[in-house]
C-alpha atoms as a PDB file:
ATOM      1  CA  UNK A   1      70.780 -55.045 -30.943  1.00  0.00           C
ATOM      2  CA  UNK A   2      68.562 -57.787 -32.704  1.00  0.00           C
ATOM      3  CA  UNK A   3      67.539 -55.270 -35.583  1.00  0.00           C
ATOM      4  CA  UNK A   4      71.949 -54.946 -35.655  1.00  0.00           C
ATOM      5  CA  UNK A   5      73.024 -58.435 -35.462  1.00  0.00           C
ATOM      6  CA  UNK A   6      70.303 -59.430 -38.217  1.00  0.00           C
ATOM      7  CA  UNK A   7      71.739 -56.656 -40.249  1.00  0.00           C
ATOM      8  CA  UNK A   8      74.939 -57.967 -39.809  1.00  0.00           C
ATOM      9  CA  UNK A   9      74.163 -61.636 -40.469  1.00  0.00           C
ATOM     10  CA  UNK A  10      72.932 -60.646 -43.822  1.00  0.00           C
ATOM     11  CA  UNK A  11      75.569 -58.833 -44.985  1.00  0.00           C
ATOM     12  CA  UNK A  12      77.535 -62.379 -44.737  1.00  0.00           C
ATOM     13  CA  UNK A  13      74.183 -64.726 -44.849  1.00  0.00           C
ATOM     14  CA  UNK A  14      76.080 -66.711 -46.341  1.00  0.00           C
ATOM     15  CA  UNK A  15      75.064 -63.859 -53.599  1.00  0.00           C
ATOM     16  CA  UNK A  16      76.852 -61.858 -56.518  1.00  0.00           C
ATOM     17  CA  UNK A  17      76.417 -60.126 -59.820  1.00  0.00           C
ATOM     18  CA  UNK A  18      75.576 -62.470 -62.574  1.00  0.00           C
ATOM     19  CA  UNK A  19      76.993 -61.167 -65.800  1.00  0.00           C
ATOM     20  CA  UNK A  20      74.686 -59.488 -67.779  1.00  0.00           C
ATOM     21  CA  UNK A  21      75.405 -61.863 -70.930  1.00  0.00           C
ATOM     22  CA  UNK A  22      74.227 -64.615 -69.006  1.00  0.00           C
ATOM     23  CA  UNK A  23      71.546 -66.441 -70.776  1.00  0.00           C
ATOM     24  CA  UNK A  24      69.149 -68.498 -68.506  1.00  0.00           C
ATOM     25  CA  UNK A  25      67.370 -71.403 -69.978  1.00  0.00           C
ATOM     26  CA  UNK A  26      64.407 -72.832 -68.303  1.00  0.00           C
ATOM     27  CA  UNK A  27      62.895 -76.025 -68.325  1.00  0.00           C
ATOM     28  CA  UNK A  28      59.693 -77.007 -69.745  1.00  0.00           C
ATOM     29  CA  UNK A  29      58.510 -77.112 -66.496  1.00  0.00           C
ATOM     30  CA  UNK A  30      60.239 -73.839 -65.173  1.00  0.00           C
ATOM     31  CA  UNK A  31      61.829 -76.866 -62.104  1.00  0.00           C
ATOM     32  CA  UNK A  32      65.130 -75.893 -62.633  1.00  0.00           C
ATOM     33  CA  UNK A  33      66.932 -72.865 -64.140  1.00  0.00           C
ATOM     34  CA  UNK A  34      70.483 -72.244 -65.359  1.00  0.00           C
ATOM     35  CA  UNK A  35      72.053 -70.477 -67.861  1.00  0.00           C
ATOM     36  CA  UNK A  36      74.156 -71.996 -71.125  1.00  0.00           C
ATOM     37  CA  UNK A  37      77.675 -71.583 -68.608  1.00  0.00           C
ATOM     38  CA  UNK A  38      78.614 -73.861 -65.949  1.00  0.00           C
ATOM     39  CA  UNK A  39      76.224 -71.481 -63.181  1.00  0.00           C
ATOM     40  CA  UNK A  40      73.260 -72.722 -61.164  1.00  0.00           C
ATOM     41  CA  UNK A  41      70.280 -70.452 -59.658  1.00  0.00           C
ATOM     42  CA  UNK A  42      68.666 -70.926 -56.393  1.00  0.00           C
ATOM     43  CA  UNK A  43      65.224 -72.652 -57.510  1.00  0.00           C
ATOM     44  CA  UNK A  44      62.913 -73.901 -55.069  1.00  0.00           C
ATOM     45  CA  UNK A  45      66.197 -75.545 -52.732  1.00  0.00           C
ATOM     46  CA  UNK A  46      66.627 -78.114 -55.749  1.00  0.00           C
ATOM     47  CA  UNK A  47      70.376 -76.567 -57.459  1.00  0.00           C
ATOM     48  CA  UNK A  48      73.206 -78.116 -58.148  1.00  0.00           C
ATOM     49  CA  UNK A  49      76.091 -76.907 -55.785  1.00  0.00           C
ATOM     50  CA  UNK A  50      79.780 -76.272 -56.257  1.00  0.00           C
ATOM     51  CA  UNK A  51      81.327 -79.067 -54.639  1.00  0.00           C
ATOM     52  CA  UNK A  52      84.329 -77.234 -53.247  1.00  0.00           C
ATOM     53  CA  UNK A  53      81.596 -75.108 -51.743  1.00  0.00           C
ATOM     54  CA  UNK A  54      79.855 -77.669 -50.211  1.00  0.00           C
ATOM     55  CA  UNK A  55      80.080 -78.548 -46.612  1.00  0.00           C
ATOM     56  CA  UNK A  56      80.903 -77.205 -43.685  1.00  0.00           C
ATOM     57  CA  UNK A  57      82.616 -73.632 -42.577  1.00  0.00           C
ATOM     58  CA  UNK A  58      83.765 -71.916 -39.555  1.00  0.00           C
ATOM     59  CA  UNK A  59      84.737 -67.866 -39.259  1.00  0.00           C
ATOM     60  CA  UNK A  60      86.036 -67.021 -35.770  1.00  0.00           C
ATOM     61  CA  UNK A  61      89.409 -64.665 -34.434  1.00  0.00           C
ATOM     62  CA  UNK A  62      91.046 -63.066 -37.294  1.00  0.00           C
ATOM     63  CA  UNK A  63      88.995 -64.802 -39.832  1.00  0.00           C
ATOM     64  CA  UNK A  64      85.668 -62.464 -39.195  1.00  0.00           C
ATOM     65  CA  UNK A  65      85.382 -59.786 -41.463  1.00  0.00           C
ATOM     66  CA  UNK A  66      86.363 -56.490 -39.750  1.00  0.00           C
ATOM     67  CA  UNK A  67      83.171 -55.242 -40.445  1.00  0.00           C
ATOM     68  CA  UNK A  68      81.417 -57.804 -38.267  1.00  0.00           C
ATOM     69  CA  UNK A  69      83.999 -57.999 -36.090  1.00  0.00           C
ATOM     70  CA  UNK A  70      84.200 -54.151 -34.729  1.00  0.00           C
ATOM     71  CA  UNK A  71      81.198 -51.720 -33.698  1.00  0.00           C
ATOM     72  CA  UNK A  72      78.658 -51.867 -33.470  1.00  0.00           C
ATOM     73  CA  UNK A  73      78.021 -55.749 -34.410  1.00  0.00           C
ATOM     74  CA  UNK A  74      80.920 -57.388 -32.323  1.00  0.00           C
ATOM     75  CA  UNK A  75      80.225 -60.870 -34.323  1.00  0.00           C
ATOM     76  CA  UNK A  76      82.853 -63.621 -32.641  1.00  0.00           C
ATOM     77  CA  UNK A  77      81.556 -66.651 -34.904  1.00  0.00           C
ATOM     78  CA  UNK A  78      80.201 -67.370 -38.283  1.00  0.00           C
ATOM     79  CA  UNK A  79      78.875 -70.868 -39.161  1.00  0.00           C
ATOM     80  CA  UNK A  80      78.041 -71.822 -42.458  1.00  0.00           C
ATOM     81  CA  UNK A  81      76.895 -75.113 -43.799  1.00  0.00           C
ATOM     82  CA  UNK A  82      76.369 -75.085 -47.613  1.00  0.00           C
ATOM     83  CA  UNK A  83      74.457 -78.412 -48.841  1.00  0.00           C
ATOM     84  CA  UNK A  84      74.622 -80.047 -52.454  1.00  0.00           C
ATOM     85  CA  UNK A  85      70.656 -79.858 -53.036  1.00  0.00           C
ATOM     86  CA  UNK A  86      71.163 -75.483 -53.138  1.00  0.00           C
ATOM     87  CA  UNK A  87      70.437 -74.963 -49.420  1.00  0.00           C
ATOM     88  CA  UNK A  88      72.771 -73.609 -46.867  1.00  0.00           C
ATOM     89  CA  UNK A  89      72.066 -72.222 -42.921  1.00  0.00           C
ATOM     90  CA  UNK A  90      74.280 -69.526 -41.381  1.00  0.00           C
ATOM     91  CA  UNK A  91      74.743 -69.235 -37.444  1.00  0.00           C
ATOM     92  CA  UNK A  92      76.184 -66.322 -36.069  1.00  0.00           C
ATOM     93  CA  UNK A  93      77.169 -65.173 -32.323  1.00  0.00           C
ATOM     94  CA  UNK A  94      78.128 -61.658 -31.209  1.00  0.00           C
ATOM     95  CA  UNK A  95      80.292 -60.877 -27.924  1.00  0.00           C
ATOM     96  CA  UNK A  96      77.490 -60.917 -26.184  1.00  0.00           C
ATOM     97  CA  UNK A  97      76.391 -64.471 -26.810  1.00  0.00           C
ATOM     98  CA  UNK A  98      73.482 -63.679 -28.723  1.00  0.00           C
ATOM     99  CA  UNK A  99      73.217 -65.690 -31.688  1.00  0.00           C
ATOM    100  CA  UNK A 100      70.602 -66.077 -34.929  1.00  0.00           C
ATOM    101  CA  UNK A 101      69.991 -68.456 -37.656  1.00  0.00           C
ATOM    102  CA  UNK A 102      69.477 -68.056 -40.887  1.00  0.00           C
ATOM    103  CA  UNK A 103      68.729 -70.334 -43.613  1.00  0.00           C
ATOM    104  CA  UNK A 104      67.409 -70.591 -47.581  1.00  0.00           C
ATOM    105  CA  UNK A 105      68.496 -71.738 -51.112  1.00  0.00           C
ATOM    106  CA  UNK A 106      71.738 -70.478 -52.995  1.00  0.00           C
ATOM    107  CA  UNK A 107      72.818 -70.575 -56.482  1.00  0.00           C
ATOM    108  CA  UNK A 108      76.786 -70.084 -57.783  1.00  0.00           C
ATOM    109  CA  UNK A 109      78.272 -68.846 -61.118  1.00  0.00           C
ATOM    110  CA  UNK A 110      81.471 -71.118 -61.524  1.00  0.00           C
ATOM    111  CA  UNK A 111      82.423 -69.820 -64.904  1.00  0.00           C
ATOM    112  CA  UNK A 112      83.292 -66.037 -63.173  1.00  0.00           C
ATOM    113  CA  UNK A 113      86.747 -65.620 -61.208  1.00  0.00           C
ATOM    114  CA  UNK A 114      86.288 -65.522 -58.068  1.00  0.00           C
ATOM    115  CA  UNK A 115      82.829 -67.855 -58.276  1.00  0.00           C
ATOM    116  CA  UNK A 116      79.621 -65.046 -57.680  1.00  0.00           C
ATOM    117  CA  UNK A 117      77.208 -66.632 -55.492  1.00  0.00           C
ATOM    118  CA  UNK A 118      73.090 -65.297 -55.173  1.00  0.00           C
ATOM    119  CA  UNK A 119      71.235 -66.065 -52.090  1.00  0.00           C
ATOM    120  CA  UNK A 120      67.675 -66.199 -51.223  1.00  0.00           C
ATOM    121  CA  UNK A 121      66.956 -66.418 -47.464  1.00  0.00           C
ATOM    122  CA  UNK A 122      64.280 -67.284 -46.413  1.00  0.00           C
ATOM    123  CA  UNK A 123      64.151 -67.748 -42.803  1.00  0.00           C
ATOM    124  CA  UNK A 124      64.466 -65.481 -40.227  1.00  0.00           C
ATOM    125  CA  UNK A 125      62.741 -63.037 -43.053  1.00  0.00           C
ATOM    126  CA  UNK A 126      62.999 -63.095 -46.825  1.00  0.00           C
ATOM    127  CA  UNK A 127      66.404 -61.489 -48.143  1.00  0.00           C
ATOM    128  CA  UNK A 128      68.264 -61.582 -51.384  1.00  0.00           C
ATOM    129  CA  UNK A 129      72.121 -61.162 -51.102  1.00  0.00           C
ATOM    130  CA  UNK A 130      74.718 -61.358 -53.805  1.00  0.00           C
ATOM    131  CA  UNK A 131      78.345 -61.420 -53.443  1.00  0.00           C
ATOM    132  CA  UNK A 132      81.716 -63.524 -54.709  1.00  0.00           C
ATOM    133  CA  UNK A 133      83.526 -66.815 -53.259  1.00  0.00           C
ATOM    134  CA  UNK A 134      86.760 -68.696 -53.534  1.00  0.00           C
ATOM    135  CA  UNK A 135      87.882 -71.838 -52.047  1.00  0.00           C
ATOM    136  CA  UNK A 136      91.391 -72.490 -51.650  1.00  0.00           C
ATOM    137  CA  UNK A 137      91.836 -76.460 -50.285  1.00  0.00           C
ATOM    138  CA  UNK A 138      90.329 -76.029 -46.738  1.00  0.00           C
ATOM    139  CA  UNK A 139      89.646 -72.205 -46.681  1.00  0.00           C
ATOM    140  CA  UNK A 140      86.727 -70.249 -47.963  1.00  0.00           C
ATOM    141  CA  UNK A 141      87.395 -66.544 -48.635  1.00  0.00           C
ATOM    142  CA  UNK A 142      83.781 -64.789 -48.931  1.00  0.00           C
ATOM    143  CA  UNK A 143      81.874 -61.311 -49.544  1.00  0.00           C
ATOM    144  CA  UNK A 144      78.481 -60.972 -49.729  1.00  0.00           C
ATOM    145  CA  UNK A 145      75.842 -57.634 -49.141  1.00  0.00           C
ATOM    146  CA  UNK A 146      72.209 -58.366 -48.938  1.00  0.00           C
ATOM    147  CA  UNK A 147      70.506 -56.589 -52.096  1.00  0.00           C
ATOM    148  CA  UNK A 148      67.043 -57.068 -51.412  1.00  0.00           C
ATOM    149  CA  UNK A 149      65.473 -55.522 -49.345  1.00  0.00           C
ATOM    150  CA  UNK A 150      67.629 -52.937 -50.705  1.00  0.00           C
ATOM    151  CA  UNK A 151      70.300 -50.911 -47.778  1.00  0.00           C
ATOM    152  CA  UNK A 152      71.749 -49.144 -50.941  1.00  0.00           C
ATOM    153  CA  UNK A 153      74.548 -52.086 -50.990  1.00  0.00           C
ATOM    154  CA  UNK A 154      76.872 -53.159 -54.218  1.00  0.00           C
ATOM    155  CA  UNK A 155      77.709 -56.290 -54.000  1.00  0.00           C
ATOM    156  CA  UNK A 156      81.770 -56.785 -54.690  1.00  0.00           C
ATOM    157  CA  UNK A 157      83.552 -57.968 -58.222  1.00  0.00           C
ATOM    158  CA  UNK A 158      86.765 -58.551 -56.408  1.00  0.00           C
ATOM    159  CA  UNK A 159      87.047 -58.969 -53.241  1.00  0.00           C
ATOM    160  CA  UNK A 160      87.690 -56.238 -51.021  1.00  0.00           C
ATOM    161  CA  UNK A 161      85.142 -53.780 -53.271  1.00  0.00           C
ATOM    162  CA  UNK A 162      82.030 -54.377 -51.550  1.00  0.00           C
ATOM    163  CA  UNK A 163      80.402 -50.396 -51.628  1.00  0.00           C
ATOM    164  CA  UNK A 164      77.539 -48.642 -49.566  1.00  0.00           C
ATOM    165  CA  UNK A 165      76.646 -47.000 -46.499  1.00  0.00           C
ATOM    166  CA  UNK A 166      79.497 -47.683 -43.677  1.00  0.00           C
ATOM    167  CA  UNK A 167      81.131 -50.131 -45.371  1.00  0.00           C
ATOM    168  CA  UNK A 168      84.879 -49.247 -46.206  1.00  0.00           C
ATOM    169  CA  UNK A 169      86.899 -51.330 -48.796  1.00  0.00           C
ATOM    170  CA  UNK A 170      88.151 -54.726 -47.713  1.00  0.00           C
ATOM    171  CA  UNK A 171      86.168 -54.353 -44.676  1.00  0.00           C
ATOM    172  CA  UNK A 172      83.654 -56.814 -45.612  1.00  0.00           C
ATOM    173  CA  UNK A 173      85.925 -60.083 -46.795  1.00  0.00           C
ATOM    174  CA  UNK A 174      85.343 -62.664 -44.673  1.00  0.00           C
ATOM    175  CA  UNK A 175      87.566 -66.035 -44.099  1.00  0.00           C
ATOM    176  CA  UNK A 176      86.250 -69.597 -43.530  1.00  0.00           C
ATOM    177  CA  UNK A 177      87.655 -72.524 -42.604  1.00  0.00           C
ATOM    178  CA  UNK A 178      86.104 -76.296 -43.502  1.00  0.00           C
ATOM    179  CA  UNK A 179      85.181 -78.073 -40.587  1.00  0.00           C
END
């Protein structure tokens, strides 16, 4: 069930497709990366954030993904705190009361509609996962597949398109609220 619920977590730990005509610029100093649009990269925890993004979330009821929500993964709640220096930590609980942590840097492309999104976890185990996000006042919709390692996911361009082993369309969109 652990080998499950971490599966599970990291398909919503709380990454996308950056365009391919994307040009990154780095600094002398390779501290900080980000390409000629309005995007930021994960970089050592030290990336600017999209301040709508920012703060705290809450998935529970209807809001969980269906995905999550059914078999075999029975997720009831989804934390996620995103913080303005590129960090964020996701909590999640299944029916069972077992929950998990995760945690690491993010990075967001704002210029792209909905807003991609690239994570790199690094706690409980290193994971890269890529996906879309739009906030709407107090509500944060969200889809995200982990990429790397790679579980043959594709990570969505609209929401609801997320493809790959046992994962139907629209399955996968998650809801948020801000706390």
């Amino acid at each position: 069930m652990t080998r499950t619920l971490s599966l599970a977590l990291t398909l919503i730990a709380v990454t996308a497709c950056v365009p391919d005509d994307v040009d990154w610029q780095t600094t002398d100093d390779d501290s900080a990366t980000t390409p000629e649009d309005d995007s930021t990269v994960p970089d050592d925890g030290a990336t600017a954030a999209d301040p709508a993004l920012v703060g705290s979330w809450s998935s529970t009821g209807n809001n969980i993904s269906s995905l999550l929500s059914g078999d075999p993964f029975h997720i009831v709640l989804v934390s996620a705190d995103f913080h303005a220096d590129g960090t964020y930590d996701v909590y999640s609980q299944d029916a069972d009361g077992q929950g998990a942590d995760f945690s690491g840097t993010y990075g967001v492309v704002l210029s792209t509609t909905p807003h991609t999104i690239v994570l790199q976890q690094t706690a409980p185990y290193a994971a890269t996962s890529e996906g879309i996000y739009q906030v709407d006042s107090a509500q944060l919709q969200y889809e995200i597949v982990q990429t790397l390692p790679d579980y043959g996911f594709t990570p969505p361009t609209a929401f609801g398109t997320t493809d790959g082993p046992g994962v139907s369309p629209g399955t996968n969109v998650q809801l948020f609220e801000r706390q």
